[in-house]
C-alpha atoms as a PDB file:
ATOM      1  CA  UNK A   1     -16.838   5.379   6.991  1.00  0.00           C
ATOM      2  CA  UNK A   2     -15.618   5.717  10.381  1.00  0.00           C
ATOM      3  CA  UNK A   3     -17.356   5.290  13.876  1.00  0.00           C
ATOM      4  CA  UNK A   4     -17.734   8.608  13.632  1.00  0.00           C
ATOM      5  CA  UNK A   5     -20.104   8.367  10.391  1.00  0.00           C
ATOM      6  CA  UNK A   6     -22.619   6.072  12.091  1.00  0.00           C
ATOM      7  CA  UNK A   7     -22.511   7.986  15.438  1.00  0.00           C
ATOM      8  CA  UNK A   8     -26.374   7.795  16.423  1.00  0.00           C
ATOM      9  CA  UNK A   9     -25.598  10.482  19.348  1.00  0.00           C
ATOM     10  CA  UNK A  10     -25.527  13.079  16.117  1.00  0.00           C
ATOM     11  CA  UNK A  11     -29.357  12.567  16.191  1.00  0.00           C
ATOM     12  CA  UNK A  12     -29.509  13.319  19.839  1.00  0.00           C
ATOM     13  CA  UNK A  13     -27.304  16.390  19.490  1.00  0.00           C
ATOM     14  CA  UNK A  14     -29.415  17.899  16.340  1.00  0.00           C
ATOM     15  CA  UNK A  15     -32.253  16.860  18.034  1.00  0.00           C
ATOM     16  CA  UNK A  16     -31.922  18.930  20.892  1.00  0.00           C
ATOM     17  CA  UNK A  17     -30.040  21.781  18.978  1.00  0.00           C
ATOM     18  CA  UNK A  18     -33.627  21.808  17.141  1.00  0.00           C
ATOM     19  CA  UNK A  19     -35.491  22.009  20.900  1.00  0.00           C
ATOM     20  CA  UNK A  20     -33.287  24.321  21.654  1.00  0.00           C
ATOM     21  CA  UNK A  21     -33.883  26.900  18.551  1.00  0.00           C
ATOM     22  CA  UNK A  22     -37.749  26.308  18.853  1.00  0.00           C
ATOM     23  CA  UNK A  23     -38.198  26.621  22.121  1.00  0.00           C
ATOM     24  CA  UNK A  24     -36.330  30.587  22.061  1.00  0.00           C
ATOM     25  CA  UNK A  25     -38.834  31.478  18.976  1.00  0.00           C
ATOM     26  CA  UNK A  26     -41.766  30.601  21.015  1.00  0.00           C
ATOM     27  CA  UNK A  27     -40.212  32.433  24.112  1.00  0.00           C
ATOM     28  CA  UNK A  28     -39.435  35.380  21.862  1.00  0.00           C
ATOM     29  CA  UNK A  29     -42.790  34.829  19.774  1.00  0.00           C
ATOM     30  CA  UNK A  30     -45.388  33.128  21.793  1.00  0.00           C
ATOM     31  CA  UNK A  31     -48.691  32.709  19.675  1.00  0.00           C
ATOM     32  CA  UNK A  32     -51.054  35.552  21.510  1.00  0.00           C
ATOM     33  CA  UNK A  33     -53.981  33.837  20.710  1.00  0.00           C
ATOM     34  CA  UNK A  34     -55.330  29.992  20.812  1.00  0.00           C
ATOM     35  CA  UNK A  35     -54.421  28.534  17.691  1.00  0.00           C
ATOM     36  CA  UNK A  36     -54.337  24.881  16.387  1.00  0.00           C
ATOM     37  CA  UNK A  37     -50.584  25.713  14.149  1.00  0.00           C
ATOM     38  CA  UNK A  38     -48.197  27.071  16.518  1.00  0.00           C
ATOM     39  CA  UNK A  39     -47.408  26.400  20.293  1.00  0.00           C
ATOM     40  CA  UNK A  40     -47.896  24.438  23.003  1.00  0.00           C
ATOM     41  CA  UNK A  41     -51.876  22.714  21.770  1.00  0.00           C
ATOM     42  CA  UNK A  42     -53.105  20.489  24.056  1.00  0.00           C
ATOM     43  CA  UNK A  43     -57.082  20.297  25.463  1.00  0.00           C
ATOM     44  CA  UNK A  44     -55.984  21.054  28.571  1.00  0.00           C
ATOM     45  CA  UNK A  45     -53.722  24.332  27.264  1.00  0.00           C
ATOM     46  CA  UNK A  46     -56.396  25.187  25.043  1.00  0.00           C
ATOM     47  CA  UNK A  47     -59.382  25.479  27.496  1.00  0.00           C
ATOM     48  CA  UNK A  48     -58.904  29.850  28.131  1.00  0.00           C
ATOM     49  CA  UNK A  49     -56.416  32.354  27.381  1.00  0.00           C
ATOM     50  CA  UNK A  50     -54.792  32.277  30.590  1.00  0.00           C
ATOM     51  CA  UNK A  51     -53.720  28.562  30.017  1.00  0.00           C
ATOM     52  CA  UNK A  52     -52.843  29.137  26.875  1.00  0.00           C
ATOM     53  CA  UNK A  53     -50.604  31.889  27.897  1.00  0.00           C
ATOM     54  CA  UNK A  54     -49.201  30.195  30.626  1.00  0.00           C
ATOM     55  CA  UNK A  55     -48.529  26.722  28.897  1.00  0.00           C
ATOM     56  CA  UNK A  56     -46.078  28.633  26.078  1.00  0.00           C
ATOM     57  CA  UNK A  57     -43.911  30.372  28.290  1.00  0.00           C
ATOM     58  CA  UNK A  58     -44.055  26.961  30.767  1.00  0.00           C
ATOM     59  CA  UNK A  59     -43.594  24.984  27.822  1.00  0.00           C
ATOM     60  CA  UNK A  60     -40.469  26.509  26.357  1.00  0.00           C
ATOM     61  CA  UNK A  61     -38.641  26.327  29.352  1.00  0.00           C
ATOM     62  CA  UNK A  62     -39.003  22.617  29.438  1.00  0.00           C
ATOM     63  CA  UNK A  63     -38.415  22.547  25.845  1.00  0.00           C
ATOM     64  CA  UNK A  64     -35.137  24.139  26.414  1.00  0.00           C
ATOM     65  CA  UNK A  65     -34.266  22.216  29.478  1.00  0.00           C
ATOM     66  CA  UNK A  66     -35.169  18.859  27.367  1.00  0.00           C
ATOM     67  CA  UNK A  67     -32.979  20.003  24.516  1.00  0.00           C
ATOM     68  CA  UNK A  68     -29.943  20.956  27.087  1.00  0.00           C
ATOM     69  CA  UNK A  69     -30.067  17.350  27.891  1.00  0.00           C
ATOM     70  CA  UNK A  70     -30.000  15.648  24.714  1.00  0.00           C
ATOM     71  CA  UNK A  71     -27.161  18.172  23.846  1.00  0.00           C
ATOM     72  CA  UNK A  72     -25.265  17.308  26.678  1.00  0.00           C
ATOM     73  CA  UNK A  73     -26.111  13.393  26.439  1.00  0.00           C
ATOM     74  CA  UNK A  74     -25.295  13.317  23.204  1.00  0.00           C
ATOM     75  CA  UNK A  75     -21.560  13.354  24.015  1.00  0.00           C
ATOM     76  CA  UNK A  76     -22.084  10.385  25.996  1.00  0.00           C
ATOM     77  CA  UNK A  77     -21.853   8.882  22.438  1.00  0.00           C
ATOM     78  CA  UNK A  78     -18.268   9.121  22.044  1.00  0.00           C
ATOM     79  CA  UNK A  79     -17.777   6.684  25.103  1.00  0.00           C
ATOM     80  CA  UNK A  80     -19.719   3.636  24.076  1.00  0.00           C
ATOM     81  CA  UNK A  81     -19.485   2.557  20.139  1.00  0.00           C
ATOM     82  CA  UNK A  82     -21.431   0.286  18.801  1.00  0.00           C
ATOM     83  CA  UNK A  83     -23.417  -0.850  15.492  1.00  0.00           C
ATOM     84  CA  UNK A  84     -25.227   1.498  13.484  1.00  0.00           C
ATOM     85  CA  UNK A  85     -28.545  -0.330  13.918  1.00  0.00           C
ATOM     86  CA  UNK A  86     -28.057   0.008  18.204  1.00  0.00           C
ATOM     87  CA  UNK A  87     -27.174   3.311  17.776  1.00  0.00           C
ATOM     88  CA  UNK A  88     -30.087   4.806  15.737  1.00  0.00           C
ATOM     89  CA  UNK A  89     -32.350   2.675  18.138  1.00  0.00           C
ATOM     90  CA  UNK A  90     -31.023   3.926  20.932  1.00  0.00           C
ATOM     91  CA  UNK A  91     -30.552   7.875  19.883  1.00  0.00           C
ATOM     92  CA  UNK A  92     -34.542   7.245  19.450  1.00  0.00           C
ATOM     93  CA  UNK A  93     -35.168   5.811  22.586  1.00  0.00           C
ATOM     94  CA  UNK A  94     -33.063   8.678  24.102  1.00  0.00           C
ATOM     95  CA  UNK A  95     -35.371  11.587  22.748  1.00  0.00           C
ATOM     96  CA  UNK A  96     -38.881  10.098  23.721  1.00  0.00           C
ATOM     97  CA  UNK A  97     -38.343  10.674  27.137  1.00  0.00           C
ATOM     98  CA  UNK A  98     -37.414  14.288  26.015  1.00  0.00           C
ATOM     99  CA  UNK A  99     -40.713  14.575  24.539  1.00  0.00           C
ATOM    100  CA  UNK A 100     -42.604  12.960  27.019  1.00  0.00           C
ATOM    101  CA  UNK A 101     -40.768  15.280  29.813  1.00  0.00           C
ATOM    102  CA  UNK A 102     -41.816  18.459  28.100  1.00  0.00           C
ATOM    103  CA  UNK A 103     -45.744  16.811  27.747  1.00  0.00           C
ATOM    104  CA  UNK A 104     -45.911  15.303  31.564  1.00  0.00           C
ATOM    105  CA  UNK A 105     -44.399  18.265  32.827  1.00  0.00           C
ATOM    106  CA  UNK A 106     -46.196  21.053  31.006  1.00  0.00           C
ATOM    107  CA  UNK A 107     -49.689  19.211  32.005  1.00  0.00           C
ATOM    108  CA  UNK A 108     -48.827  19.026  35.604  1.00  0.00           C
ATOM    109  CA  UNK A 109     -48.295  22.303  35.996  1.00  0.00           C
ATOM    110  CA  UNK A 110     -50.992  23.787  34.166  1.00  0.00           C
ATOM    111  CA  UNK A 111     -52.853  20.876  36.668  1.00  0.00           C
ATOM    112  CA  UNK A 112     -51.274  22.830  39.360  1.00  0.00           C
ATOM    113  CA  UNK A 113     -52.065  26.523  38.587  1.00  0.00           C
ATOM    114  CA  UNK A 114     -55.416  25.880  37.541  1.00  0.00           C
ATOM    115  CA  UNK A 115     -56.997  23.093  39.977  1.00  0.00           C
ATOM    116  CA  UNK A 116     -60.128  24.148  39.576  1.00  0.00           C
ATOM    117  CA  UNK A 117     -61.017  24.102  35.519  1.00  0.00           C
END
């Protein structure tokens, strides 16, 4: 196999390809109504409508802006080769802080529209 074969930024790259599809179905399809399948479900996104509504369309904008950077990142691969075992433990290391960018910054905001509930 080549370096190619082993390349951990192909996790990063699907990875945020899949952020990236997911986060235009919810934009296109938001769930209308609190749910515990589909969406953004959190406590605090689940405490009225309003939130909920507001947390989706927040939501999938981070989701898409988290996905644009593991996309982008990912090429960063082809620069620094390594072994297969660094590489898968790093590509997972890149896409927590993903995650926890779309959780931190969803919260804050809905912190920040609704101060009071």
């Amino acid at each position: 196999m080549t370096d190619l074969d082993y390349n951990i930024w192909y996790l990063p790259f699907l990875v945020g390809i899949a952020l990236m599809i997911a986060s235009a179905v919810v934009y296109f399809f938001p769930p209308k109504k609190i749910n515990y399948l589909y969406g953004y479900r959190t406590a605090s996104s689940m405490k009225s409508q309003e939130r909920w509504g507001f947390a989706q369309g927040y939501s999938t904008i981070k989701m898409f802006q988290a996905g644009i950077g593991l996309f982008v990142f990912s090429f960063l691969g082809l620069l620094f080769p390594g072994s297969e075992k660094a590489q898968i433990g790093l590509g997972i290391l890149l896409m927590l802080p993903a995650l926890v960018f779309i959780f931190f910054s969803t919260e804050r905001a809905l912190r920040r529209k609704f101060p009071d509930s």
